[in-house]
PDB file of N, CA and C in Angstrom:
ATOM      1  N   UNK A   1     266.138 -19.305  28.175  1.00  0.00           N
ATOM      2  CA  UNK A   1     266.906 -19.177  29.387  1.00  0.00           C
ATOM      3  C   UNK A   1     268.002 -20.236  29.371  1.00  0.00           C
ATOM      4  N   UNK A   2     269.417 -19.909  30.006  1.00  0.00           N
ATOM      5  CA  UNK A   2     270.636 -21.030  29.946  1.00  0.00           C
ATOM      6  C   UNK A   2     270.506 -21.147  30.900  1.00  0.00           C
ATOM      7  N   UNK A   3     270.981 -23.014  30.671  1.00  0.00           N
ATOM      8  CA  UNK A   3     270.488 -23.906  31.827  1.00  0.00           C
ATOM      9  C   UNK A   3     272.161 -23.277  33.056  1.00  0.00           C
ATOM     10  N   UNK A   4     272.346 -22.726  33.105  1.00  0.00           N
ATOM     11  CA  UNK A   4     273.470 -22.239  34.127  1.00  0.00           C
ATOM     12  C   UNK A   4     272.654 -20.993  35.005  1.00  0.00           C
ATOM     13  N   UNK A   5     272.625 -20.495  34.236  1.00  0.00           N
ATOM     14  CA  UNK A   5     271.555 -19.051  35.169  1.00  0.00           C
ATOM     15  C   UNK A   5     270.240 -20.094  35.604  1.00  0.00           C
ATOM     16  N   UNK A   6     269.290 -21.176  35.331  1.00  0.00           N
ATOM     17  CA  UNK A   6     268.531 -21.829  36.115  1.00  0.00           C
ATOM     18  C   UNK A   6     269.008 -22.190  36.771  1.00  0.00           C
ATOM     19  N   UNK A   7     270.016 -23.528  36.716  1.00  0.00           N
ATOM     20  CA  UNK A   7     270.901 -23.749  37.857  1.00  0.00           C
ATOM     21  C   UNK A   7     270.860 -22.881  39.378  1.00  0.00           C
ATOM     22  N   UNK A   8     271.327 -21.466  39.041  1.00  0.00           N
ATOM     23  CA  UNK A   8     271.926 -20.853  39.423  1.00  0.00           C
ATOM     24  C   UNK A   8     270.884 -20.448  40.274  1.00  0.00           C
ATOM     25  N   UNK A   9     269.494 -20.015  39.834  1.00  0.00           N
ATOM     26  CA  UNK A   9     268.382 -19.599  40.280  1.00  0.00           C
ATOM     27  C   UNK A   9     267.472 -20.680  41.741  1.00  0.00           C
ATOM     28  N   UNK A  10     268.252 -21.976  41.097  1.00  0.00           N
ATOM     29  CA  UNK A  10     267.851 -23.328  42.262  1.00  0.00           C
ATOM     30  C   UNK A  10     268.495 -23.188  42.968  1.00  0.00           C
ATOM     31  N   UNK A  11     270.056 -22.891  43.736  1.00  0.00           N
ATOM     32  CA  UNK A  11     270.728 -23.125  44.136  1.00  0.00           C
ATOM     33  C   UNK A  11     270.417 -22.166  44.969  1.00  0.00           C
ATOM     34  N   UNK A  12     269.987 -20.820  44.709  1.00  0.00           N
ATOM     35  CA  UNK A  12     270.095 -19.565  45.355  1.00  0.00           C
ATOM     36  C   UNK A  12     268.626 -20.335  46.359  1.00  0.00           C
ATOM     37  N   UNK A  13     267.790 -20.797  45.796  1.00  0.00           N
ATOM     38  CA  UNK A  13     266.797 -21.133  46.226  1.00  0.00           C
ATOM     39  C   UNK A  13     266.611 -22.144  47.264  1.00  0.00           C
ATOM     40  N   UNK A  14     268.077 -23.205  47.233  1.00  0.00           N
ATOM     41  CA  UNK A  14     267.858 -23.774  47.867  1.00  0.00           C
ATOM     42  C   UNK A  14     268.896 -24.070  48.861  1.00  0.00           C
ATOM     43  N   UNK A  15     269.858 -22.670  49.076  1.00  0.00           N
ATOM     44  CA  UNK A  15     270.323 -22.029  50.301  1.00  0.00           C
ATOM     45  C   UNK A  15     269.468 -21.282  51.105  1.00  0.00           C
ATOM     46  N   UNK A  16     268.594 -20.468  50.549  1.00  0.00           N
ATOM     47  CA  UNK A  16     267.410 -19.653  51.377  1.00  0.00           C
ATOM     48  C   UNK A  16     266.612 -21.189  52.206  1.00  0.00           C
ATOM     49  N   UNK A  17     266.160 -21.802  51.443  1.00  0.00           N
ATOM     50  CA  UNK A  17     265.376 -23.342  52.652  1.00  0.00           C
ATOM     51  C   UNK A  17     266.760 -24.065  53.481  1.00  0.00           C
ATOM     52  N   UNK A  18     267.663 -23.996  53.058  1.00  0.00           N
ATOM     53  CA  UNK A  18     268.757 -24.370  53.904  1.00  0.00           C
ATOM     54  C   UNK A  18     268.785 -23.968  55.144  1.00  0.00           C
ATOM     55  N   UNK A  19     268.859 -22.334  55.054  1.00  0.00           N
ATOM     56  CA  UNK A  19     269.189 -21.412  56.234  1.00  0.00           C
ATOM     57  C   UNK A  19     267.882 -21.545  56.993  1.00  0.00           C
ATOM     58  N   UNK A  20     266.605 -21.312  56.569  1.00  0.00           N
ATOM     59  CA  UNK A  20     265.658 -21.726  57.271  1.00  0.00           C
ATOM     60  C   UNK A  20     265.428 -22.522  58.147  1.00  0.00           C
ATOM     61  N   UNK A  21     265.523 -23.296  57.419  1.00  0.00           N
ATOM     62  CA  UNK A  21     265.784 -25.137  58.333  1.00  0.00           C
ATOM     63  C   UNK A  21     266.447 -24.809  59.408  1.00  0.00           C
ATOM     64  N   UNK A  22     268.114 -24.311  59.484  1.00  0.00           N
ATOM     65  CA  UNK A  22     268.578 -24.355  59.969  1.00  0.00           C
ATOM     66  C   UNK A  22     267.771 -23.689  61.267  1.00  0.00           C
ATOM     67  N   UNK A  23     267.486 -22.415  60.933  1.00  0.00           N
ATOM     68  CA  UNK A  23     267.027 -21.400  61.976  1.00  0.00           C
ATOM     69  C   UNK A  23     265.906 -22.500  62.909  1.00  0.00           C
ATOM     70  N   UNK A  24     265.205 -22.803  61.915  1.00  0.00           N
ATOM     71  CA  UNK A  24     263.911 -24.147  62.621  1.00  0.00           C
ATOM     72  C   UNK A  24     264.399 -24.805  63.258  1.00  0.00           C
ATOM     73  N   UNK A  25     265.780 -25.365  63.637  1.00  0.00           N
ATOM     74  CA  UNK A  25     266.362 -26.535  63.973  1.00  0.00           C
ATOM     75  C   UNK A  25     266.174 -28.178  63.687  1.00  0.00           C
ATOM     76  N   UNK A  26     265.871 -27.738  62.239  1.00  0.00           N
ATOM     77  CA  UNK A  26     265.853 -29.225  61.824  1.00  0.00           C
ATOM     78  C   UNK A  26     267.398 -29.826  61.957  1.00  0.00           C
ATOM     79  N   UNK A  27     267.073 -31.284  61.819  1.00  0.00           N
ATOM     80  CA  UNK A  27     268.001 -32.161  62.107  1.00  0.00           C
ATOM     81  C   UNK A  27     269.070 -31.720  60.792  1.00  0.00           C
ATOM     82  N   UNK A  28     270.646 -31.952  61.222  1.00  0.00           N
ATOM     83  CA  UNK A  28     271.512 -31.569  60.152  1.00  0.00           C
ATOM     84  C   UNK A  28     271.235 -32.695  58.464  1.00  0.00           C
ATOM     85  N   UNK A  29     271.201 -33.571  59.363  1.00  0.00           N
ATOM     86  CA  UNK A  29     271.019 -35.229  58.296  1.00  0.00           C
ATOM     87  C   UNK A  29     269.861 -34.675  57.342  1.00  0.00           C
ATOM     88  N   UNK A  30     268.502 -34.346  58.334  1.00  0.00           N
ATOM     89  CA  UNK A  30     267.302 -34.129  57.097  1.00  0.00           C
ATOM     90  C   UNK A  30     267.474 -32.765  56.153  1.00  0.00           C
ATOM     91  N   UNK A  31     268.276 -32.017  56.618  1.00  0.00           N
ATOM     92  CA  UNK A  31     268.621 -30.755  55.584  1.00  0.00           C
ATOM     93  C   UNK A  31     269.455 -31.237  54.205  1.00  0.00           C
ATOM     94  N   UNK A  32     270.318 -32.298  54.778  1.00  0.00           N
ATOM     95  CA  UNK A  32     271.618 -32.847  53.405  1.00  0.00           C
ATOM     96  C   UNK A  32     270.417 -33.333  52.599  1.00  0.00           C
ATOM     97  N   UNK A  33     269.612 -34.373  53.260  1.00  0.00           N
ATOM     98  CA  UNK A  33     269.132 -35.184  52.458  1.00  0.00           C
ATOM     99  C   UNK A  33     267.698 -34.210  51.209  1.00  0.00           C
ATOM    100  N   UNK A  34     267.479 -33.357  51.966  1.00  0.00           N
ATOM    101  CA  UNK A  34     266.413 -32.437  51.464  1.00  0.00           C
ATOM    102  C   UNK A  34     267.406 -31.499  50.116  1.00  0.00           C
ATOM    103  N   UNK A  35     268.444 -31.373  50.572  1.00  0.00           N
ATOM    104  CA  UNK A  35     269.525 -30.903  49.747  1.00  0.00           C
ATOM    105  C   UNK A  35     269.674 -31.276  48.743  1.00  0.00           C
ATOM    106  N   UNK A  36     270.197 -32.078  48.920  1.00  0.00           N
ATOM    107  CA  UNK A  36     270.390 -33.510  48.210  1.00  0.00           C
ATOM    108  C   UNK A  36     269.203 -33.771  46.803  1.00  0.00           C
ATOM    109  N   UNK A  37     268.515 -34.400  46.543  1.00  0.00           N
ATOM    110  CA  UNK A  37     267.172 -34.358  46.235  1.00  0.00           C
ATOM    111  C   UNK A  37     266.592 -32.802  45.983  1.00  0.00           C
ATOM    112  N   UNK A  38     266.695 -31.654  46.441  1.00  0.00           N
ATOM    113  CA  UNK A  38     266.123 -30.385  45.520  1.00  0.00           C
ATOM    114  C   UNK A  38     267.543 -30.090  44.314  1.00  0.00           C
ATOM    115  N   UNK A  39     268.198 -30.348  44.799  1.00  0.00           N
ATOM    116  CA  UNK A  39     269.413 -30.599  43.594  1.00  0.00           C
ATOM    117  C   UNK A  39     269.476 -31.227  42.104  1.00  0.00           C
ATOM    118  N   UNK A  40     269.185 -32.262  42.561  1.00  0.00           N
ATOM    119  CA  UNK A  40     268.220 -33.217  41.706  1.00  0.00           C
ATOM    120  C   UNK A  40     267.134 -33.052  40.827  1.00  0.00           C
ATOM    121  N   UNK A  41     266.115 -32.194  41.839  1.00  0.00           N
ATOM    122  CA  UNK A  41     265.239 -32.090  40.685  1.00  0.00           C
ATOM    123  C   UNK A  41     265.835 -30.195  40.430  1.00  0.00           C
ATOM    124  N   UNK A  42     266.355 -29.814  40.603  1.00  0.00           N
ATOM    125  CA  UNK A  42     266.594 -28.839  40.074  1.00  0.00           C
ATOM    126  C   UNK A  42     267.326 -29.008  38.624  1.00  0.00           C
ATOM    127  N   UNK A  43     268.437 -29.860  38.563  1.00  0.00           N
ATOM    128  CA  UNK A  43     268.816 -30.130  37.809  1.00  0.00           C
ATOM    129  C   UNK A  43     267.859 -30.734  36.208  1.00  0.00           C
ATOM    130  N   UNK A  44     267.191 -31.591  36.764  1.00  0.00           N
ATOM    131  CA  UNK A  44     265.853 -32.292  36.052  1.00  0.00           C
ATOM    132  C   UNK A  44     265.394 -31.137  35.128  1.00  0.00           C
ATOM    133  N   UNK A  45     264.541 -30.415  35.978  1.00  0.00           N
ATOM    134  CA  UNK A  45     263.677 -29.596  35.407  1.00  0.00           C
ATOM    135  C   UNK A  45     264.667 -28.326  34.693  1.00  0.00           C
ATOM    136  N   UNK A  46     265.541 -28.163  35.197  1.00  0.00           N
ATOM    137  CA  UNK A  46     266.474 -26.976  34.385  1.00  0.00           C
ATOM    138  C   UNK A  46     266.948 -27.782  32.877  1.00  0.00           C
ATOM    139  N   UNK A  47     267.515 -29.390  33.553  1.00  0.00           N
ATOM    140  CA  UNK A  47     267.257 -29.938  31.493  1.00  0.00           C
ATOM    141  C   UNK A  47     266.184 -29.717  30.899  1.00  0.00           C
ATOM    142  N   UNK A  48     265.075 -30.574  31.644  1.00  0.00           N
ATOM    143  CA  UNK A  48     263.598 -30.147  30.794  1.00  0.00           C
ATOM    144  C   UNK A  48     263.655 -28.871  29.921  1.00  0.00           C
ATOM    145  N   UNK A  49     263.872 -27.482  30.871  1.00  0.00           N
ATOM    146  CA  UNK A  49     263.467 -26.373  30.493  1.00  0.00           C
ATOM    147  C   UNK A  49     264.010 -25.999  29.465  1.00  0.00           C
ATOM    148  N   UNK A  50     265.529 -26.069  29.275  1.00  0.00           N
ATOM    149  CA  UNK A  50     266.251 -25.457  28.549  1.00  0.00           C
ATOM    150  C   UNK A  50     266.328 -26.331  26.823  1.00  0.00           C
ATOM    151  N   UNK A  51     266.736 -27.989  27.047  1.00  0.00           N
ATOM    152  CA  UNK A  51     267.095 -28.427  25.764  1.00  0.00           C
ATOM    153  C   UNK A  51     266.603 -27.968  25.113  1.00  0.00           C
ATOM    154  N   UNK A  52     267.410 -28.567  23.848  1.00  0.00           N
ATOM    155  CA  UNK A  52     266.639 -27.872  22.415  1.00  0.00           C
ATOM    156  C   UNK A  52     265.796 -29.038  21.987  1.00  0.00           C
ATOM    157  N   UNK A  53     264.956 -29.023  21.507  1.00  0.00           N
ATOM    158  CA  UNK A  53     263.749 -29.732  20.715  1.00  0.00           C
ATOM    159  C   UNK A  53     264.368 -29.672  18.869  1.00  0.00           C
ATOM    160  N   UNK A  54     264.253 -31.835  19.032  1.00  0.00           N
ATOM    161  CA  UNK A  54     265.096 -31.762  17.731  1.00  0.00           C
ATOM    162  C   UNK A  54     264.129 -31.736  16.801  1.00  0.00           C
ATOM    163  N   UNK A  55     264.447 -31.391  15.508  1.00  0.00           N
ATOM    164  CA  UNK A  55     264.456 -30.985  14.423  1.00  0.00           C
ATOM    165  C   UNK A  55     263.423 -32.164  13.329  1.00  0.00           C
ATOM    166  N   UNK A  56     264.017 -33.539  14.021  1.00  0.00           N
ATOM    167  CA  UNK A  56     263.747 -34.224  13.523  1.00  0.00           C
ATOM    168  C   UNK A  56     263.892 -34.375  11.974  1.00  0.00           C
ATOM    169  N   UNK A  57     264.194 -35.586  11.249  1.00  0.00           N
ATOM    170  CA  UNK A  57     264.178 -35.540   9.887  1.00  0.00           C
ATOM    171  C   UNK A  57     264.087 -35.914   8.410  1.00  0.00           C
TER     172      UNK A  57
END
């Protein structure tokens, strides 16, 4: 899988908890910051997932 379509797959994911929130009426501040931070590890784990595993030699 390319780490752009994961990306892509977090992001979608973490507009759907966005809008939620919103609907919940959480505070605007704790949504950025929740934002913020699933970004993060989205990013994380989409490196994890994707690099290539070296060769070593």
């Amino acid at each position: 899988m390319s780490f752009g379509l994961y990306v892509l797959g977090y992001l979608i994911m973490i507009v759907g908890l966005i809008y939620g929130a919103t609907i919940l009426h959480v505070p605007q501040h704790w949504i950025v910051v929740a934002a913020v931070v699933l970004v993060g590890l989205g990013i994380l784990t989409g490196v994890k997932a994707t690099r290539q595993k070296d060769t070593g030699a």
